[in-house]
C-alpha atoms as a PDB file:
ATOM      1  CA  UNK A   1     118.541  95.622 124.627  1.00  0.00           C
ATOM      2  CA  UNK A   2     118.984  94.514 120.630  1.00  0.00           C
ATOM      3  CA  UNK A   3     121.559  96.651 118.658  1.00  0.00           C
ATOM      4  CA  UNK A   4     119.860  99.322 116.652  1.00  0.00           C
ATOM      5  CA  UNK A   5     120.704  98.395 112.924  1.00  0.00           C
ATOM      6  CA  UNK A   6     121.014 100.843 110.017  1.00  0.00           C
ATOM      7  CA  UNK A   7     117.585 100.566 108.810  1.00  0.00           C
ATOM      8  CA  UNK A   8     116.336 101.773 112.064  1.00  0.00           C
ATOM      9  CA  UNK A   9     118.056 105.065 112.098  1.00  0.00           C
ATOM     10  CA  UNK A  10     117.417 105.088 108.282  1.00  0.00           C
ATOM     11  CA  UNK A  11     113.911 104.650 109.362  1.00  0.00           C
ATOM     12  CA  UNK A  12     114.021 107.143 112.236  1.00  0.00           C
ATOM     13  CA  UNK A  13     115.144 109.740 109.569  1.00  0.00           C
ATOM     14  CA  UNK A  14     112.762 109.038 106.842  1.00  0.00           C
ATOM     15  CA  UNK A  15     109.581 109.890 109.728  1.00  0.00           C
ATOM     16  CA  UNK A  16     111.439 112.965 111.208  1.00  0.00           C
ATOM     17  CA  UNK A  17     111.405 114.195 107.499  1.00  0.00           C
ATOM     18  CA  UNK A  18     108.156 112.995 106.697  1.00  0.00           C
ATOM     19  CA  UNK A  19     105.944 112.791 109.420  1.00  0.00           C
ATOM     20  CA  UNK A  20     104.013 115.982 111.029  1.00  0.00           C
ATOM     21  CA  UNK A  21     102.357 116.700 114.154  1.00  0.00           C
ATOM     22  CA  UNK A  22      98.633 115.525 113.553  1.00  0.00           C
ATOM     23  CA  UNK A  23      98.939 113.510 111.012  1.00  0.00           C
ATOM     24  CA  UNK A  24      97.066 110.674 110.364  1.00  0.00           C
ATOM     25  CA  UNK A  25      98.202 107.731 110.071  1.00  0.00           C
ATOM     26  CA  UNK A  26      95.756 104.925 107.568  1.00  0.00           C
ATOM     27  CA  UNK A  27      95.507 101.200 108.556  1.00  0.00           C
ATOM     28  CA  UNK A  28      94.252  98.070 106.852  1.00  0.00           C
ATOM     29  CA  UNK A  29      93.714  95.257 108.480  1.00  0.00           C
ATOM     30  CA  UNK A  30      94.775  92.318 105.898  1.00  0.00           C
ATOM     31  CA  UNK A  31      94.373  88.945 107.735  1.00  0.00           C
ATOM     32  CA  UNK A  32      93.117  88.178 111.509  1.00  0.00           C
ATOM     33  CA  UNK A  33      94.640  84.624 112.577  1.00  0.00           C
ATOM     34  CA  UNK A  34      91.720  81.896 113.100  1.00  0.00           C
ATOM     35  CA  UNK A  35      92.730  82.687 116.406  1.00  0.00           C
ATOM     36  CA  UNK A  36      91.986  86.132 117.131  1.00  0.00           C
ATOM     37  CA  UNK A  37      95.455  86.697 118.291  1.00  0.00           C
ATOM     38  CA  UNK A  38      97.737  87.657 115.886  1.00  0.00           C
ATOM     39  CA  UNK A  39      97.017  90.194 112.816  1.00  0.00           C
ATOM     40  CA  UNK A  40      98.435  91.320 109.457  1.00  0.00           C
ATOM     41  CA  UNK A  41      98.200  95.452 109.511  1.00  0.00           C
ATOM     42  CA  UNK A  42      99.296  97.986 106.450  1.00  0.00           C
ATOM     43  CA  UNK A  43      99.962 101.510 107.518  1.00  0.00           C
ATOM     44  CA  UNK A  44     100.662 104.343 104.940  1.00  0.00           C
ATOM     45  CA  UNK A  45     100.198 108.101 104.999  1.00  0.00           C
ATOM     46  CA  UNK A  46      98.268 110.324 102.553  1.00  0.00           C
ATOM     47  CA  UNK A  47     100.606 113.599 101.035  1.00  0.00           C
ATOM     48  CA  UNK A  48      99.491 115.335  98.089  1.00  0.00           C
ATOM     49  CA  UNK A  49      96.636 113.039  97.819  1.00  0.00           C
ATOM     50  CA  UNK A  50      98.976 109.832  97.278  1.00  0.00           C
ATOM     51  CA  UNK A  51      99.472 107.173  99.574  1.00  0.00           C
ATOM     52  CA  UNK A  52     102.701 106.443 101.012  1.00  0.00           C
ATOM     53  CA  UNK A  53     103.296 103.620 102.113  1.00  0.00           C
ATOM     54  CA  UNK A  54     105.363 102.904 105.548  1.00  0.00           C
ATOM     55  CA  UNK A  55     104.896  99.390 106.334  1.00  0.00           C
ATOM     56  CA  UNK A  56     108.375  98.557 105.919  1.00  0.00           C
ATOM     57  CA  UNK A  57     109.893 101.621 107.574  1.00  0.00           C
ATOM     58  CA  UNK A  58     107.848 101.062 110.487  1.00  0.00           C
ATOM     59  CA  UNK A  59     109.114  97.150 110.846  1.00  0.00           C
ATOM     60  CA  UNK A  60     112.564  98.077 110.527  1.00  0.00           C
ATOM     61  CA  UNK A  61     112.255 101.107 113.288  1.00  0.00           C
ATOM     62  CA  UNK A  62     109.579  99.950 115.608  1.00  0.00           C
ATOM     63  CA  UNK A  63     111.197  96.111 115.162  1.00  0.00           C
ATOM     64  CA  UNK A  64     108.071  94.165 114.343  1.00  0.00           C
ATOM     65  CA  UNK A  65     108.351  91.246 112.006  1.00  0.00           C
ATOM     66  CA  UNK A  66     106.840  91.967 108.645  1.00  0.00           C
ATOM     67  CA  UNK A  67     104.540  89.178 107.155  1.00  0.00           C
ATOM     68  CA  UNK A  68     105.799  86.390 104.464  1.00  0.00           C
ATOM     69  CA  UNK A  69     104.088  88.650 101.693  1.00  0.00           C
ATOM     70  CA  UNK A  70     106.033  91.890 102.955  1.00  0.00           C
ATOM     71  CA  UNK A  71     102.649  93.554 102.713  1.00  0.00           C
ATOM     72  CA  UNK A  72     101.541  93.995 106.193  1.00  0.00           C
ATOM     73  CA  UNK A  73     103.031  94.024 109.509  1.00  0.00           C
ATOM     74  CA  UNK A  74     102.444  91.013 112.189  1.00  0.00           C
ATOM     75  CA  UNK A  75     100.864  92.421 115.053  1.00  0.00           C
ATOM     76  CA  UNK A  76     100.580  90.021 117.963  1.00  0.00           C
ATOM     77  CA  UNK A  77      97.840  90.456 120.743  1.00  0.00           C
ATOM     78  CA  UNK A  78      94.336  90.813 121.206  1.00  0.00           C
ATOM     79  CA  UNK A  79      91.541  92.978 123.040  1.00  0.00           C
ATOM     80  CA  UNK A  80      92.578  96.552 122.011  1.00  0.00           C
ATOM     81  CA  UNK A  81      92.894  97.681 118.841  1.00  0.00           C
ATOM     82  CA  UNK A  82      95.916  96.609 118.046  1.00  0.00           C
ATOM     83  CA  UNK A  83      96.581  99.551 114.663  1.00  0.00           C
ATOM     84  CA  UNK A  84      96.056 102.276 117.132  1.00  0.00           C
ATOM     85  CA  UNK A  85      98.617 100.378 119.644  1.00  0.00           C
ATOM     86  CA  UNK A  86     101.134 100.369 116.818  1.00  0.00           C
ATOM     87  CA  UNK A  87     100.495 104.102 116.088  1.00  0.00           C
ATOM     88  CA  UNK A  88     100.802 104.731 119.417  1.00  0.00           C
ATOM     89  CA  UNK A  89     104.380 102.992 120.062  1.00  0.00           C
ATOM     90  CA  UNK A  90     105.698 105.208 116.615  1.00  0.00           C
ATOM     91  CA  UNK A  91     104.730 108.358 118.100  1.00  0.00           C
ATOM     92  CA  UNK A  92     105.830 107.321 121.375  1.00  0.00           C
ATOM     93  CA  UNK A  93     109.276 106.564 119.791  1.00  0.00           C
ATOM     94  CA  UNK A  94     109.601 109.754 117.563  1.00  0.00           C
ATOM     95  CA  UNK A  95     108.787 111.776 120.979  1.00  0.00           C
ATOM     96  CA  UNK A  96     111.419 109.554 122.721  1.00  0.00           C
ATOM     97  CA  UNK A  97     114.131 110.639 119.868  1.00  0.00           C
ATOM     98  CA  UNK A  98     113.036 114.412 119.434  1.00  0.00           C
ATOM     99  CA  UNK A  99     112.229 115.039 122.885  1.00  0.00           C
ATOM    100  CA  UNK A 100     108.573 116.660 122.179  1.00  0.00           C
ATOM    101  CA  UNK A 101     105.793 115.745 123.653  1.00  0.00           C
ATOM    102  CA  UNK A 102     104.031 117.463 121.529  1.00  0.00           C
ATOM    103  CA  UNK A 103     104.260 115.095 118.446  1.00  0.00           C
ATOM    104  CA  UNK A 104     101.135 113.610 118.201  1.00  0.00           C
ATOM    105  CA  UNK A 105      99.927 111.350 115.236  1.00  0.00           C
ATOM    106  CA  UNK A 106      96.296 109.790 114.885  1.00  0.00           C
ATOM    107  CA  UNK A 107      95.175 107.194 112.814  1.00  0.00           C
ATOM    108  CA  UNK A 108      92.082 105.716 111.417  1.00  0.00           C
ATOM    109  CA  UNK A 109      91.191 102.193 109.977  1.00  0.00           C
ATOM    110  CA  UNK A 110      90.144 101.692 106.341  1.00  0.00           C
END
Protein backbone atom coordinates (compact mmCIF):
# COMPACT_ATOMS: atom_id res chain seq x y z
CA UNK A 1 0.00 0.00 0.00
CA UNK A 2 1.47 3.68 -1.31
CA UNK A 3 2.22 6.21 1.54
CA UNK A 4 -0.59 8.65 1.97
CA UNK A 5 1.03 12.13 1.10
CA UNK A 6 -0.03 15.51 2.51
CA UNK A 7 -2.30 16.44 -0.19
CA UNK A 8 -4.36 13.46 0.52
CA UNK A 9 -5.21 14.24 4.05
CA UNK A 10 -5.32 17.93 2.89
CA UNK A 11 -7.78 16.59 0.48
CA UNK A 12 -9.62 14.34 2.94
CA UNK A 13 -10.19 17.56 5.04
CA UNK A 14 -11.24 19.94 2.42
CA UNK A 15 -14.48 17.14 1.53
CA UNK A 16 -15.24 16.47 5.28
CA UNK A 17 -15.68 20.35 5.41
CA UNK A 18 -17.26 20.69 2.24
CA UNK A 19 -19.08 17.87 1.19
CA UNK A 20 -22.77 16.89 2.56
CA UNK A 21 -24.81 13.92 2.62
CA UNK A 22 -26.78 14.04 -0.80
CA UNK A 23 -24.98 16.10 -2.57
CA UNK A 24 -24.48 16.01 -5.99
CA UNK A 25 -21.68 15.71 -7.45
CA UNK A 26 -21.43 17.41 -11.59
CA UNK A 27 -19.30 15.62 -14.27
CA UNK A 28 -18.03 16.53 -17.71
CA UNK A 29 -16.77 14.30 -19.79
CA UNK A 30 -13.80 16.23 -21.74
CA UNK A 31 -12.09 13.69 -24.09
CA UNK A 32 -12.93 9.77 -24.72
CA UNK A 33 -9.58 8.04 -26.10
CA UNK A 34 -10.06 6.78 -29.89
CA UNK A 35 -10.15 3.78 -27.99
CA UNK A 36 -13.03 3.79 -25.83
CA UNK A 37 -10.91 2.97 -22.91
CA UNK A 38 -9.57 5.65 -21.20
CA UNK A 39 -11.44 9.15 -20.43
CA UNK A 40 -10.76 12.75 -19.35
CA UNK A 41 -13.63 13.58 -16.49
CA UNK A 42 -14.14 17.18 -14.54
CA UNK A 43 -16.04 16.94 -11.33
CA UNK A 44 -17.09 20.11 -9.32
CA UNK A 45 -19.89 20.85 -6.88
CA UNK A 46 -22.54 23.61 -7.02
CA UNK A 47 -22.75 25.93 -3.40
CA UNK A 48 -24.42 29.12 -3.46
CA UNK A 49 -25.04 28.72 -7.06
CA UNK A 50 -21.14 28.68 -7.96
CA UNK A 51 -19.27 25.89 -9.11
CA UNK A 52 -16.52 24.50 -7.24
CA UNK A 53 -14.35 22.85 -8.68
CA UNK A 54 -12.68 19.46 -7.16
CA UNK A 55 -10.83 17.90 -9.87
CA UNK A 56 -7.62 18.31 -8.27
CA UNK A 57 -8.65 17.45 -4.72
CA UNK A 58 -10.12 14.38 -5.88
CA UNK A 59 -6.66 13.25 -7.83
CA UNK A 60 -4.64 13.95 -4.95
CA UNK A 61 -7.13 11.90 -2.40
CA UNK A 62 -8.63 9.24 -4.53
CA UNK A 63 -4.87 8.93 -6.35
CA UNK A 64 -5.87 9.13 -9.99
CA UNK A 65 -3.52 10.79 -12.39
CA UNK A 66 -4.77 14.14 -13.53
CA UNK A 67 -4.54 14.86 -17.36
CA UNK A 68 -1.50 16.94 -19.10
CA UNK A 69 -3.97 20.04 -19.13
CA UNK A 70 -4.74 19.62 -15.25
CA UNK A 71 -8.35 20.04 -16.31
CA UNK A 72 -9.83 16.68 -16.02
CA UNK A 73 -9.07 13.54 -14.36
CA UNK A 74 -7.83 10.24 -16.40
CA UNK A 75 -10.23 7.67 -15.84
CA UNK A 76 -9.18 4.29 -17.19
CA UNK A 77 -11.81 1.53 -18.12
CA UNK A 78 -14.73 0.96 -20.07
CA UNK A 79 -18.43 -0.50 -19.97
CA UNK A 80 -19.87 1.33 -16.89
CA UNK A 81 -20.04 4.69 -16.49
CA UNK A 82 -16.98 5.39 -15.45
CA UNK A 83 -18.05 9.37 -13.55
CA UNK A 84 -20.47 7.53 -11.42
CA UNK A 85 -17.57 4.80 -10.61
CA UNK A 86 -15.38 7.69 -9.53
CA UNK A 87 -18.21 9.18 -7.38
CA UNK A 88 -18.73 6.09 -6.06
CA UNK A 89 -14.98 5.28 -4.85
CA UNK A 90 -15.07 9.20 -3.06
CA UNK A 91 -18.00 8.38 -1.10
CA UNK A 92 -16.84 5.02 -0.48
CA UNK A 93 -13.59 6.59 0.91
CA UNK A 94 -15.19 9.47 3.00
CA UNK A 95 -17.47 6.54 4.62
CA UNK A 96 -14.23 4.51 5.08
CA UNK A 97 -12.60 7.67 7.08
CA UNK A 98 -15.83 8.86 9.02
CA UNK A 99 -17.20 5.58 9.63
CA UNK A 100 -20.93 6.43 8.27
CA UNK A 101 -22.58 4.64 6.08
CA UNK A 102 -24.81 6.99 5.74
CA UNK A 103 -22.78 9.49 3.56
CA UNK A 104 -24.14 9.23 0.38
CA UNK A 105 -23.27 11.56 -2.65
CA UNK A 106 -24.95 11.37 -6.24
CA UNK A 107 -23.89 12.76 -9.28
CA UNK A 108 -25.11 13.63 -12.66
CA UNK A 109 -23.34 14.21 -16.10
CA UNK A 110 -23.42 17.59 -17.87
Amino acid sequence: MKKKTQEHFKAYDYFKTNLKKNDTIYCIIKHVSQSGMTRHISFFYIRNNEPRFISSMISDFLEYKMNKYHDAIVVGGCGMDMAFSVVHHLQEQMQHYQYRKDFKLNHRII
